[in-house]
C-alpha atoms as a PDB file:
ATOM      1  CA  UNK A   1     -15.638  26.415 -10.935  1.00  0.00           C
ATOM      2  CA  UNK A   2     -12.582  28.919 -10.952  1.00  0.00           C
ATOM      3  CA  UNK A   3      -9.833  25.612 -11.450  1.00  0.00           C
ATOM      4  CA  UNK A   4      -7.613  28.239 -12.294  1.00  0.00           C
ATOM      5  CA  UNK A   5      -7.107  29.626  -8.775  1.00  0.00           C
ATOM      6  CA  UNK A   6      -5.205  28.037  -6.082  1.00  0.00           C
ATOM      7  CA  UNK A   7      -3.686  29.668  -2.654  1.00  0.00           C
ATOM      8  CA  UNK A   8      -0.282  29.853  -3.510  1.00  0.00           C
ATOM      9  CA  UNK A   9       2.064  28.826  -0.624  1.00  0.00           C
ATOM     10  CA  UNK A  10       5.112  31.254  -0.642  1.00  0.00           C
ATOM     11  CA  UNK A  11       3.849  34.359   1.232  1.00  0.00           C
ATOM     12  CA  UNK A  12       5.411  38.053   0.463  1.00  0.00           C
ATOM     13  CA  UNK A  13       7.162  39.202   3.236  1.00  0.00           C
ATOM     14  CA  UNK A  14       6.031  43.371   2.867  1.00  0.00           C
ATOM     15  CA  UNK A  15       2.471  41.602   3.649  1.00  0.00           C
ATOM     16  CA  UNK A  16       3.199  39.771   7.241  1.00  0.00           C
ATOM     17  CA  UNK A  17       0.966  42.172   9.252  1.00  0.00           C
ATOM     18  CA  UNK A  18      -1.958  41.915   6.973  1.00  0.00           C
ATOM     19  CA  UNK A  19      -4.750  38.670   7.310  1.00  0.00           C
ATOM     20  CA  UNK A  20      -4.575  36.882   4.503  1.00  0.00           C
ATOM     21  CA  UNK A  21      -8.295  36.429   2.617  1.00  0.00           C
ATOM     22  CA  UNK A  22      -7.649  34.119   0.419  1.00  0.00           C
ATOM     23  CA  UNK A  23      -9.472  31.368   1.295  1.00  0.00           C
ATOM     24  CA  UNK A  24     -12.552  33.602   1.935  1.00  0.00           C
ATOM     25  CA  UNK A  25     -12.154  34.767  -2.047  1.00  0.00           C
ATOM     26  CA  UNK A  26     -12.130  31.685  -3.201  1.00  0.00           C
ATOM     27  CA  UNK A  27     -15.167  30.659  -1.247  1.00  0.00           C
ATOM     28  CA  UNK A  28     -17.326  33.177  -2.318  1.00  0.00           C
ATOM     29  CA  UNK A  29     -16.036  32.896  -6.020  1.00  0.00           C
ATOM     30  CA  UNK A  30     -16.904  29.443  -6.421  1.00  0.00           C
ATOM     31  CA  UNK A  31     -20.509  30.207  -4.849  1.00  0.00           C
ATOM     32  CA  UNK A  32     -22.170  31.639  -7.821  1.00  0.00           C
ATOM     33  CA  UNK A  33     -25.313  32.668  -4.897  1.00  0.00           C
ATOM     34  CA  UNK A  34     -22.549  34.379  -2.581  1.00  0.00           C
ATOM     35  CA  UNK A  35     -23.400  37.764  -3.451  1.00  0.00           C
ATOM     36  CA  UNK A  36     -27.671  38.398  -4.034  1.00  0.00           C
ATOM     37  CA  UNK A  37     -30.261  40.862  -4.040  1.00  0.00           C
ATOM     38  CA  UNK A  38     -29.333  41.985  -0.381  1.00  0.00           C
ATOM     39  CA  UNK A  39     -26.119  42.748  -1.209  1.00  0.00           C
ATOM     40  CA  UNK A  40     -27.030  44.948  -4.310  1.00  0.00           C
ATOM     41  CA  UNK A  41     -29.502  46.863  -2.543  1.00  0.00           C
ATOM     42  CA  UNK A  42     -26.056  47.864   0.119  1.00  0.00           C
ATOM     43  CA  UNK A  43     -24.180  47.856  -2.628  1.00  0.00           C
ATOM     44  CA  UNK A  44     -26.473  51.014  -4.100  1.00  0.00           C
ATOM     45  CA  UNK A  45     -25.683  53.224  -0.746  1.00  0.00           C
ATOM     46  CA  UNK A  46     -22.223  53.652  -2.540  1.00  0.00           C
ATOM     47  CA  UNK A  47     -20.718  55.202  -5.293  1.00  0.00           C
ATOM     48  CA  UNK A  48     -17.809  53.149  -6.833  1.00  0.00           C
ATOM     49  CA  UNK A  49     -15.317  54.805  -8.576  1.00  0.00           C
ATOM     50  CA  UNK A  50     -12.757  52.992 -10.833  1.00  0.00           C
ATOM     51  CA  UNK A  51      -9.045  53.704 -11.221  1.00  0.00           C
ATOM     52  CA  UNK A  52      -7.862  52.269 -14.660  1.00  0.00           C
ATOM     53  CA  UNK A  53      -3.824  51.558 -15.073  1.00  0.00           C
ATOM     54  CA  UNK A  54      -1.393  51.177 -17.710  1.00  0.00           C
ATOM     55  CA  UNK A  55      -3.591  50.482 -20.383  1.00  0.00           C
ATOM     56  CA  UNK A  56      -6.359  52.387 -19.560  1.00  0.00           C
ATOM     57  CA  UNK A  57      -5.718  55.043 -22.520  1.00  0.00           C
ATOM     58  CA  UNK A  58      -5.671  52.134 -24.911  1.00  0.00           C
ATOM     59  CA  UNK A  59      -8.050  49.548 -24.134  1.00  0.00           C
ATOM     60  CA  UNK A  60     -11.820  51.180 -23.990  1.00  0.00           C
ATOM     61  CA  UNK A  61     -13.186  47.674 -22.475  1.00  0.00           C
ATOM     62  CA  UNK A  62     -10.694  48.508 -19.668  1.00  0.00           C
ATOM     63  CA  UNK A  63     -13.317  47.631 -16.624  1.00  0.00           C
ATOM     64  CA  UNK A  64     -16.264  47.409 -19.012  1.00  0.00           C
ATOM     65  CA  UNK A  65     -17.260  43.619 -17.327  1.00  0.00           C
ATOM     66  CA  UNK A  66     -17.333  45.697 -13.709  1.00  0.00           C
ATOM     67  CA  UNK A  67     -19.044  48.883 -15.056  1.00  0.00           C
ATOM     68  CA  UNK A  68     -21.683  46.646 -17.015  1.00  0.00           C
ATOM     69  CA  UNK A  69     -22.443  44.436 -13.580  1.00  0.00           C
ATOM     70  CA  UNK A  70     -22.837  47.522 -11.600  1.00  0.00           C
ATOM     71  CA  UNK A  71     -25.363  49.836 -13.789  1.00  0.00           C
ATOM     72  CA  UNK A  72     -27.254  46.152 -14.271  1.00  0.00           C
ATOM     73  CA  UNK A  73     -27.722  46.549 -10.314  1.00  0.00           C
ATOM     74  CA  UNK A  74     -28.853  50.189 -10.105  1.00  0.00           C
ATOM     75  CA  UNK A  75     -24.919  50.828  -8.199  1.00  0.00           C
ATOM     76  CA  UNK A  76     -23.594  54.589  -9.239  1.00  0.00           C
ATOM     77  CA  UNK A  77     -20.590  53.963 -10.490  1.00  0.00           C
ATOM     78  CA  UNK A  78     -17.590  55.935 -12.461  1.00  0.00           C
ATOM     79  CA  UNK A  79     -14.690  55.380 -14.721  1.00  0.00           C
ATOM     80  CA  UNK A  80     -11.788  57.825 -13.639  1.00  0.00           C
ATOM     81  CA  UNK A  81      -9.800  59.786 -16.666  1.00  0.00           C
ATOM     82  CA  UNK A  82      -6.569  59.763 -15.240  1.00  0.00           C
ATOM     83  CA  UNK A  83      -3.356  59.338 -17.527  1.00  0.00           C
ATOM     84  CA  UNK A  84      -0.957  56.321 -17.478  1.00  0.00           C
ATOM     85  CA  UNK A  85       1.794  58.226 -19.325  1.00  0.00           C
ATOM     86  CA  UNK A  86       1.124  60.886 -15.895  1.00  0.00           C
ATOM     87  CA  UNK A  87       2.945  60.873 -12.757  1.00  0.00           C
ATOM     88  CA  UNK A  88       1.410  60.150  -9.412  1.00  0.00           C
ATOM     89  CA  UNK A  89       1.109  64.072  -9.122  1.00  0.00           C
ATOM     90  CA  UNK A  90      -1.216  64.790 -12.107  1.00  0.00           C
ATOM     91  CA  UNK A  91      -3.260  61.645 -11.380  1.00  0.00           C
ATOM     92  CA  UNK A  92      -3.739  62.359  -7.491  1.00  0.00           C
ATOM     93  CA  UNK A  93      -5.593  65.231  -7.582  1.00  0.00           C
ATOM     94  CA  UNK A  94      -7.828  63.967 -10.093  1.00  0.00           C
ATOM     95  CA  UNK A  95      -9.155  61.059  -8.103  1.00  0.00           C
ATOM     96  CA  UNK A  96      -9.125  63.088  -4.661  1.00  0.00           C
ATOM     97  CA  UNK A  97     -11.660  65.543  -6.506  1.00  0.00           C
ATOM     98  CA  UNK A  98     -13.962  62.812  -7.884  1.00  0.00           C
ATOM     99  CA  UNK A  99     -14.054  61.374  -4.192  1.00  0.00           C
ATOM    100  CA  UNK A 100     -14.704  64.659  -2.838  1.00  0.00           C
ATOM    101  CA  UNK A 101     -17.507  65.233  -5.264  1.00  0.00           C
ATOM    102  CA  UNK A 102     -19.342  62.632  -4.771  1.00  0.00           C
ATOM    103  CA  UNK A 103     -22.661  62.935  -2.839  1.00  0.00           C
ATOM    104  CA  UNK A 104     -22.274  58.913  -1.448  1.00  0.00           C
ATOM    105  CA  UNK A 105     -20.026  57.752   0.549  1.00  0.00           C
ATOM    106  CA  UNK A 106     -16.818  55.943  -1.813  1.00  0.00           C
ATOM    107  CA  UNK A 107     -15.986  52.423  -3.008  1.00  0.00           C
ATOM    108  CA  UNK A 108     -12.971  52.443  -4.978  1.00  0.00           C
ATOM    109  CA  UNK A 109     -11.473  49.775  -7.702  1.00  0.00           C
ATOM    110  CA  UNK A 110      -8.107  50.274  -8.592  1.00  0.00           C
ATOM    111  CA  UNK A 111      -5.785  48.442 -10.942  1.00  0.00           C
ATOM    112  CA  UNK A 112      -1.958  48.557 -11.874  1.00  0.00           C
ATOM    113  CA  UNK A 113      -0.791  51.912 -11.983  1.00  0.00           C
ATOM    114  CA  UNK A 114      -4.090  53.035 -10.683  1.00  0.00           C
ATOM    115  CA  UNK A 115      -3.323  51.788  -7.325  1.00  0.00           C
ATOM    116  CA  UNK A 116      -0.212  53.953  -6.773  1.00  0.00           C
ATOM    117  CA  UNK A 117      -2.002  57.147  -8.255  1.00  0.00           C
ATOM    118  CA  UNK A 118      -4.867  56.620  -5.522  1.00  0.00           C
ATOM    119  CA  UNK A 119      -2.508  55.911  -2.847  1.00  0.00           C
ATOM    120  CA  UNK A 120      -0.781  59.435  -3.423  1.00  0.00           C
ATOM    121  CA  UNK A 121      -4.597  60.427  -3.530  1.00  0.00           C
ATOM    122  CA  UNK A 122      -5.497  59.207  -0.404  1.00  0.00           C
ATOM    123  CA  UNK A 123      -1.785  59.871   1.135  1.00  0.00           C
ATOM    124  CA  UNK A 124      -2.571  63.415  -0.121  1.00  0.00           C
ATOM    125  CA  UNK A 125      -6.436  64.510   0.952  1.00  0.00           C
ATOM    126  CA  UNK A 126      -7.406  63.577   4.440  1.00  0.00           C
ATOM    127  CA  UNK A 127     -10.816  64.882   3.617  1.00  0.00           C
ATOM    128  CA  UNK A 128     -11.338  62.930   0.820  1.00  0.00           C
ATOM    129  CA  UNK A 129     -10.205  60.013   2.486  1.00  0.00           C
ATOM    130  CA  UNK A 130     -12.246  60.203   5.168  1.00  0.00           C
ATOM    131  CA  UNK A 131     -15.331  59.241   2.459  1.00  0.00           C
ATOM    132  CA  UNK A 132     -13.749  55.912   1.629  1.00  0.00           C
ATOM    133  CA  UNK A 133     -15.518  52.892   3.177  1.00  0.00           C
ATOM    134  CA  UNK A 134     -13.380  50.111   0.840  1.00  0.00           C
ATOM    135  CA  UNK A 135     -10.286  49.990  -1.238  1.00  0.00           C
ATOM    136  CA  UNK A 136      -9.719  47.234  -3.498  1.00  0.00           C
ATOM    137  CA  UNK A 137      -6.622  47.463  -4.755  1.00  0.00           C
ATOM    138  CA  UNK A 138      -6.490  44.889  -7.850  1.00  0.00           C
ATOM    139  CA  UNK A 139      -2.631  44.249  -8.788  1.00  0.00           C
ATOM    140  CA  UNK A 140      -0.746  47.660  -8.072  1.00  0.00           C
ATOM    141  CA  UNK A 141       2.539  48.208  -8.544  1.00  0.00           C
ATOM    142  CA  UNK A 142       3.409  49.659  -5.099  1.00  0.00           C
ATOM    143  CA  UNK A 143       6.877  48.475  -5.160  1.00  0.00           C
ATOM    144  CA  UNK A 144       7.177  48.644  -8.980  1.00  0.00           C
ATOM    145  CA  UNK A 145       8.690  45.896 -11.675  1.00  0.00           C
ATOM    146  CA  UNK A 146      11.678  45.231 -12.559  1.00  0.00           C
ATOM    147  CA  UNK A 147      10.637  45.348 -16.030  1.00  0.00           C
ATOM    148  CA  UNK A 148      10.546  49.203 -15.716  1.00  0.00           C
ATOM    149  CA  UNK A 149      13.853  48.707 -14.449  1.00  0.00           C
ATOM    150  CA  UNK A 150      15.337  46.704 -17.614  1.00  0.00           C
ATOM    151  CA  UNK A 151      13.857  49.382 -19.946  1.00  0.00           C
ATOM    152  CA  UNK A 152      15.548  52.354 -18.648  1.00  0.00           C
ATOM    153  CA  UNK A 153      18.667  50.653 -17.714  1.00  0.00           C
ATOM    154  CA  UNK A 154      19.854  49.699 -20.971  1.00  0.00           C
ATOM    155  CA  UNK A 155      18.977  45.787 -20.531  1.00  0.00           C
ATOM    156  CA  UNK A 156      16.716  45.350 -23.397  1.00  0.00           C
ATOM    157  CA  UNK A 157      18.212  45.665 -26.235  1.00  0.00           C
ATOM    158  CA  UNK A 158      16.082  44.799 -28.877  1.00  0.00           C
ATOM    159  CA  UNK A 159      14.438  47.894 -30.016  1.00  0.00           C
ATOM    160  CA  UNK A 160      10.991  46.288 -30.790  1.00  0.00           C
ATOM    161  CA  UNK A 161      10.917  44.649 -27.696  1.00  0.00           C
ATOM    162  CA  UNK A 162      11.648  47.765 -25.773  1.00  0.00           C
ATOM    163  CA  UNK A 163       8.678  49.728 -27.768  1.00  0.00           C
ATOM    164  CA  UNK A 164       6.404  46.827 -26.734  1.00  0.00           C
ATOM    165  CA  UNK A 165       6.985  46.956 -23.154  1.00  0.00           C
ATOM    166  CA  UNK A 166       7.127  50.977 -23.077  1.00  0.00           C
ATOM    167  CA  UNK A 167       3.412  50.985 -24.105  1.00  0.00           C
ATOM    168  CA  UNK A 168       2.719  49.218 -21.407  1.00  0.00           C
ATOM    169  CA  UNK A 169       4.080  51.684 -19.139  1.00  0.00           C
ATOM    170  CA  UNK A 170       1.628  54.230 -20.902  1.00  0.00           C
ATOM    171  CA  UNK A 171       3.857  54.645 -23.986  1.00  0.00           C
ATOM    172  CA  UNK A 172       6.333  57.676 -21.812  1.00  0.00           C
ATOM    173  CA  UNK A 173       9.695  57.306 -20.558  1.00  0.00           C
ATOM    174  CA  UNK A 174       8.168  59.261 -17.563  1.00  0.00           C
ATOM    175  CA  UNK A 175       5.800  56.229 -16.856  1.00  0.00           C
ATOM    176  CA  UNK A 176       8.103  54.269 -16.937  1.00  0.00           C
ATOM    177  CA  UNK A 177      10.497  55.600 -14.511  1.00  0.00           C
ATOM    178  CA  UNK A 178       7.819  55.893 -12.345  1.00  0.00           C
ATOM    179  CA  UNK A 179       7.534  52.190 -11.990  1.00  0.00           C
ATOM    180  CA  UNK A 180      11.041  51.111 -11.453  1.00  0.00           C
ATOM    181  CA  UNK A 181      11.277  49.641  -8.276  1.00  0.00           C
ATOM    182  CA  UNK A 182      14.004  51.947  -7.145  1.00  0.00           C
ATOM    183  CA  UNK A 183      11.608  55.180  -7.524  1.00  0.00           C
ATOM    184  CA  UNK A 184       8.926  53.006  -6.090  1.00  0.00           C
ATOM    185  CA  UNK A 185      10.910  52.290  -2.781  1.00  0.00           C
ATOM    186  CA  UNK A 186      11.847  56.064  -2.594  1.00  0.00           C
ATOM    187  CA  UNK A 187       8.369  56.648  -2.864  1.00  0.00           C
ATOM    188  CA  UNK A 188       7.218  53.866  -0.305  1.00  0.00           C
ATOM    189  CA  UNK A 189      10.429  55.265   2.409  1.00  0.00           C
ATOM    190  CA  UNK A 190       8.975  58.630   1.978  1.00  0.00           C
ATOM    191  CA  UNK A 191       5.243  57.946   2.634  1.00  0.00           C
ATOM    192  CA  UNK A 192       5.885  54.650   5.075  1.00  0.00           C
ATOM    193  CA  UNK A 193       4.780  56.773   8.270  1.00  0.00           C
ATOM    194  CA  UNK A 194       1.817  58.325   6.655  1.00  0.00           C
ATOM    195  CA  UNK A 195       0.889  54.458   5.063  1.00  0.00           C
ATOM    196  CA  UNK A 196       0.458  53.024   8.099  1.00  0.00           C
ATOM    197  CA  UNK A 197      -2.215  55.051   9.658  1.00  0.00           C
ATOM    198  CA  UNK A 198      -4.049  55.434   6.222  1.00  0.00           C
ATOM    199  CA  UNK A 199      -4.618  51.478   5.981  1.00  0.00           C
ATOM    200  CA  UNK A 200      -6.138  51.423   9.142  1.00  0.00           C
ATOM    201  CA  UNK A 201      -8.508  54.119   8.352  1.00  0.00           C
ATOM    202  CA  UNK A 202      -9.538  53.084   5.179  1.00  0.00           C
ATOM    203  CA  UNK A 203     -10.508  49.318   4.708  1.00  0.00           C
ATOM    204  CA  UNK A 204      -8.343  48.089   1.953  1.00  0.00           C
ATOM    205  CA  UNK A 205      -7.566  44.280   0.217  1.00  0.00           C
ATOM    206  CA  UNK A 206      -4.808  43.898  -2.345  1.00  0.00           C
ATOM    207  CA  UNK A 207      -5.518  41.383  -4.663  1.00  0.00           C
ATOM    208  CA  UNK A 208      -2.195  39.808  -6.250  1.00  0.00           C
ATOM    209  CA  UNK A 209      -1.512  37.266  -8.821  1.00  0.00           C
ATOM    210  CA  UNK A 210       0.709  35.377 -10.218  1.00  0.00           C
ATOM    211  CA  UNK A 211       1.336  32.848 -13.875  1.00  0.00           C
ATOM    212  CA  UNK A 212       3.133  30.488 -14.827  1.00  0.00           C
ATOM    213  CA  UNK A 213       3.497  28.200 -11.675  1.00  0.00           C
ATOM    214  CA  UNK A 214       2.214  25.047 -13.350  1.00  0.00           C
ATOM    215  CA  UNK A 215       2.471  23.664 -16.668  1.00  0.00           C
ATOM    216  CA  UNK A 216      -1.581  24.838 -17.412  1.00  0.00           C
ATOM    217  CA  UNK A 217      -0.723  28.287 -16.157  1.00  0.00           C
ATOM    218  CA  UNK A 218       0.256  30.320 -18.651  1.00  0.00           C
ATOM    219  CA  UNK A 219       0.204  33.883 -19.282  1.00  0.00           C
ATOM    220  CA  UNK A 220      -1.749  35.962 -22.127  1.00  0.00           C
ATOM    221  CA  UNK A 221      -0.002  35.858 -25.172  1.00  0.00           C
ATOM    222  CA  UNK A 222       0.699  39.054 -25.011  1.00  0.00           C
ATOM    223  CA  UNK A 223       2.430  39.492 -21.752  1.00  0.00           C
ATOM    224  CA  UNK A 224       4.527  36.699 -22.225  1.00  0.00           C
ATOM    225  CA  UNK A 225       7.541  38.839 -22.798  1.00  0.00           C
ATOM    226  CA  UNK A 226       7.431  40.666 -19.561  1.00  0.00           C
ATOM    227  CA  UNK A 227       6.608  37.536 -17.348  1.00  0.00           C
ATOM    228  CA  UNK A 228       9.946  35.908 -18.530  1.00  0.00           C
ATOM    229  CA  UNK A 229      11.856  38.381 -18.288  1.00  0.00           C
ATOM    230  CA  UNK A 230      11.415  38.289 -14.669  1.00  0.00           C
ATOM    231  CA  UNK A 231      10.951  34.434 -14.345  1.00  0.00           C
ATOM    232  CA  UNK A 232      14.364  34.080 -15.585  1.00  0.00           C
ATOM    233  CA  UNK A 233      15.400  35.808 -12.121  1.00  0.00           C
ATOM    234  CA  UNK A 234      12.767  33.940 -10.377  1.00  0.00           C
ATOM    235  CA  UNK A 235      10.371  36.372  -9.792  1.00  0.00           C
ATOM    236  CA  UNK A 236       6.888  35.171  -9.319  1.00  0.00           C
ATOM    237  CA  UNK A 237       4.752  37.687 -11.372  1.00  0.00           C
ATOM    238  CA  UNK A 238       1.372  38.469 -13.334  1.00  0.00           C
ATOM    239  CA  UNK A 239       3.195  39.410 -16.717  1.00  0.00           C
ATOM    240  CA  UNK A 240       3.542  42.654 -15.983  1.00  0.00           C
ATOM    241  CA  UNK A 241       4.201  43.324 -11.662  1.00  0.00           C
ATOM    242  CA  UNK A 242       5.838  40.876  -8.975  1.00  0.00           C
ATOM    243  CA  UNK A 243       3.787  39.076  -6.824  1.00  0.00           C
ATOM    244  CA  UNK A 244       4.974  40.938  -4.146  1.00  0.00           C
ATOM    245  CA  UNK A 245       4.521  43.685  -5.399  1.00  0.00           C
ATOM    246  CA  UNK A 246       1.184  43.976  -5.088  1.00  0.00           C
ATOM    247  CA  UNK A 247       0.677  44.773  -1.419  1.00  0.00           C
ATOM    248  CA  UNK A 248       1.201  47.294   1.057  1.00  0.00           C
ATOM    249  CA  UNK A 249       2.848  46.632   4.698  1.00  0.00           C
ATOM    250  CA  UNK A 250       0.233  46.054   6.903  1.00  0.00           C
ATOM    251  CA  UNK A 251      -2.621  45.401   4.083  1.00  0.00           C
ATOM    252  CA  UNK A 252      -5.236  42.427   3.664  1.00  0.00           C
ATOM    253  CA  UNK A 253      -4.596  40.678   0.819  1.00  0.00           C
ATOM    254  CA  UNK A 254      -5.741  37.302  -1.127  1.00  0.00           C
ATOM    255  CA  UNK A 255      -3.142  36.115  -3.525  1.00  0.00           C
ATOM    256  CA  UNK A 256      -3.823  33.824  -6.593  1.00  0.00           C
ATOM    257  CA  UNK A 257      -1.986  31.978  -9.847  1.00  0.00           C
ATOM    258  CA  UNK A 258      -3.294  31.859 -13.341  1.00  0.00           C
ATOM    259  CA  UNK A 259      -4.831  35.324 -13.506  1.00  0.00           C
ATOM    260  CA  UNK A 260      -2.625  37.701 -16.061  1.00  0.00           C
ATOM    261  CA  UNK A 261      -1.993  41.564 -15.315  1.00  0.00           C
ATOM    262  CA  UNK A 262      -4.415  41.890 -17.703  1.00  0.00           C
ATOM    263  CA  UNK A 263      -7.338  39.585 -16.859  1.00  0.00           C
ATOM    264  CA  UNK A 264      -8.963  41.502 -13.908  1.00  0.00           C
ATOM    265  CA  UNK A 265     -10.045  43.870 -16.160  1.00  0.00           C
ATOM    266  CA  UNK A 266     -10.478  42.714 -19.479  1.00  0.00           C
ATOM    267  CA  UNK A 267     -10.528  39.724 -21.727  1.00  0.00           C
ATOM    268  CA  UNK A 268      -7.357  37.669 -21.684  1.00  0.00           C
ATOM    269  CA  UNK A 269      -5.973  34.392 -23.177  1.00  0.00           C
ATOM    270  CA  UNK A 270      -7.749  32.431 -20.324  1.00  0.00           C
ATOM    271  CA  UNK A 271     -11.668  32.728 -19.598  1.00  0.00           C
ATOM    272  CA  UNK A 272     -11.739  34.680 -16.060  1.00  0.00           C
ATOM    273  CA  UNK A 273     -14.656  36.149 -14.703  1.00  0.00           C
ATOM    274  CA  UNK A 274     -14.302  39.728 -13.483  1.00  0.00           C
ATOM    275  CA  UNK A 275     -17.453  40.020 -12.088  1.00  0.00           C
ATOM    276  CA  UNK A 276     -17.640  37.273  -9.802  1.00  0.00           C
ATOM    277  CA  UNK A 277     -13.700  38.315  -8.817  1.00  0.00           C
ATOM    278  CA  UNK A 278     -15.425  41.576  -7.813  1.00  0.00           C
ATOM    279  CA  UNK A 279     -18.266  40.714  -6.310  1.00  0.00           C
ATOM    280  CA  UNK A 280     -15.946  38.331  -3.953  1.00  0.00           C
ATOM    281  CA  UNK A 281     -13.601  40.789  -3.022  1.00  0.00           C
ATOM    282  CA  UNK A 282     -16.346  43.197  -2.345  1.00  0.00           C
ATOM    283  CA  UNK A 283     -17.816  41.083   0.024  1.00  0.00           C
ATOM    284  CA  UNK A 284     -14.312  40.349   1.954  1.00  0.00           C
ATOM    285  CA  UNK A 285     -14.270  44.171   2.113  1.00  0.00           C
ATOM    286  CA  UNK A 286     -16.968  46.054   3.227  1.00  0.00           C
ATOM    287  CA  UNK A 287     -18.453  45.333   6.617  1.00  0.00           C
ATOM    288  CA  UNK A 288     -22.246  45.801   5.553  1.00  0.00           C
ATOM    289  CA  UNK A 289     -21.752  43.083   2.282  1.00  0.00           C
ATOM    290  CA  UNK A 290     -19.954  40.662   4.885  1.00  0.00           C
ATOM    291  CA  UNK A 291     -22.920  40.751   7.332  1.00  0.00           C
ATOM    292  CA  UNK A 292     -25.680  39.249   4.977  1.00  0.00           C
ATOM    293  CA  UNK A 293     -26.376  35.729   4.044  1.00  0.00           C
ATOM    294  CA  UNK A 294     -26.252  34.426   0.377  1.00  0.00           C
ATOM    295  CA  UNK A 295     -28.684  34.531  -1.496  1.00  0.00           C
ATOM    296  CA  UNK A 296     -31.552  31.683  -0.671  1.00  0.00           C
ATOM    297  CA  UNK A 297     -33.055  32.132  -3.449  1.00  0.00           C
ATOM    298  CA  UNK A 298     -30.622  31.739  -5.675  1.00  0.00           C
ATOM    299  CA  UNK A 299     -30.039  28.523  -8.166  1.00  0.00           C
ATOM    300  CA  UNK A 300     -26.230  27.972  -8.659  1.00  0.00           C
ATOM    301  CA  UNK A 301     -24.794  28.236 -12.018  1.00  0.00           C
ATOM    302  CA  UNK A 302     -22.550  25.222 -12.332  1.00  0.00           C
END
């Protein structure tokens, strides 16, 4: 039982024209049959691709729960070598090719930073676009953090501290700009026309989180830094990106507490499993996944 999640009540207000999934997540989380041998064998007409973030350079179990769950099920699948320390420009073109190359049509799993380098991809290559059957867009920094913001501006004054949060930005002062939330709205003003149309071609769900709500929720030890830094000014966040953040104008979203920045994609201070988070999101996604029945044969785990 996922006791961790729970629909959190204050909405965010860039999300109004999107449907909100929540409840359909959490369904099919807590249903350990939800997603069977049916939905593998669809699953296998795809390739997915995944889009690390920040920490991608770093971290080599970045994604390894989702990469292990998907070679398990025969699904072709890919980790994408794009930068963090690299600007939306260097990044782009790298995930427009490996969409373009592949011989399937194209899942894609995106996280942080990831999720604004595939959105200049997308923004960027119609034709690659055009193979994308699902987006899930796992907490992207769309509209940046302020903690990008406090870095470069002088705010954070103790040197350590600073050195800490640059390597999450991908260790560059570049990064880091990138993610301030004044470059991010430049970037969202810029593209807002050309957004629109491109979440209504490609099916897309933004998955956001937030910690720290309740007394049990607490964020990973090491993002607790970050989180209160932006508490203080009471922003709802993930330790790393704002709640609101995390989605799009106009795109479906499910929004959670207790789940860290870092927890969707690796091992954090509270157990979390990715693979169930994906295989529920997947199946609030794509059309084909939606339209089977769980698993019969399947004994729940309790």
């Amino acid at each position: 039982m996922h006791c961790a999640l729970a629909v959190l009540v204050t909405g965010i207000t860039q999300a109004a024209a999107g449907a909100d999934l929540t409840r359909d997540y959490l369904t099919a989380y807590n249903d350990s049959c939800a997603f069977g041998t049916a939905h593998a064998k669809t699953l296998r007409t795809y390739k997915v691709l995944l889009v690390p973030g920040y920490l991608g350079d770093l971290y080599p179990t970045y994604f390894n729960d989702q990469l292990r769950w998907l070679a398990a099920i025969g699904v072709e699948r890919e980790k994408l070598p794009v930068h963090a320390g690299q600007s939306v420009s260097v990044n782009g073109p790298i995930i427009a090719a490996a969409i373009a190359q592949s011989a399937k049509p194209v899942i894609l799993i995106t996280h942080s930073k990831g999720s604004v380098d595939t959105l200049e991809a997308l923004l960027s290559d119609a034709n690659a676009r055009r193979k994308v059957k699902g987006w899930l867009s796992l907490q992207g920094t769309f509209f940046g953090t302020p903690v990008a913001d406090k870095l470069l501006d002088g705010s954070l004054l103790n040197p350590l501290v600073a050195a800490l949060i640059l390597g999450f930005f991908g260790g560059t002062q570049e990064s880091a700009q990138g993610l301030t939330t004044g470059a991010a709205k430049t970037y969202h003003r810029k593209h807002a026309a050309a957004i629109a149309p491109l979440l209504r071609e490609v099916p897309a769900i933004a998955f956001a989180s937030a910690v720290g709500s309740a007394p049990e929720d607490q964020p990973s030890t090491t993002l607790e830094i970050p989180h209160e830094l932006m508490a203080r000014e009471g922003i709802r966040n993930d330790g790393l990106v704002p709640l609101a953040s995390a989605v799009l104008p106009g795109m479906n979203y499910v929004k959670v507490s207790g789940i860290d920045h870092i927890a969707t994609v690796m091992p954090a201070r509270r157990p979390f499993s990715r693979v169930r988070m994906t295989q529920a999101l997947l199946l609030a996604l794509i059309e084909p996944l939606r339209a089977l029945p769980r698993d019969a044969g399947c004994t729940p785990r309790r």
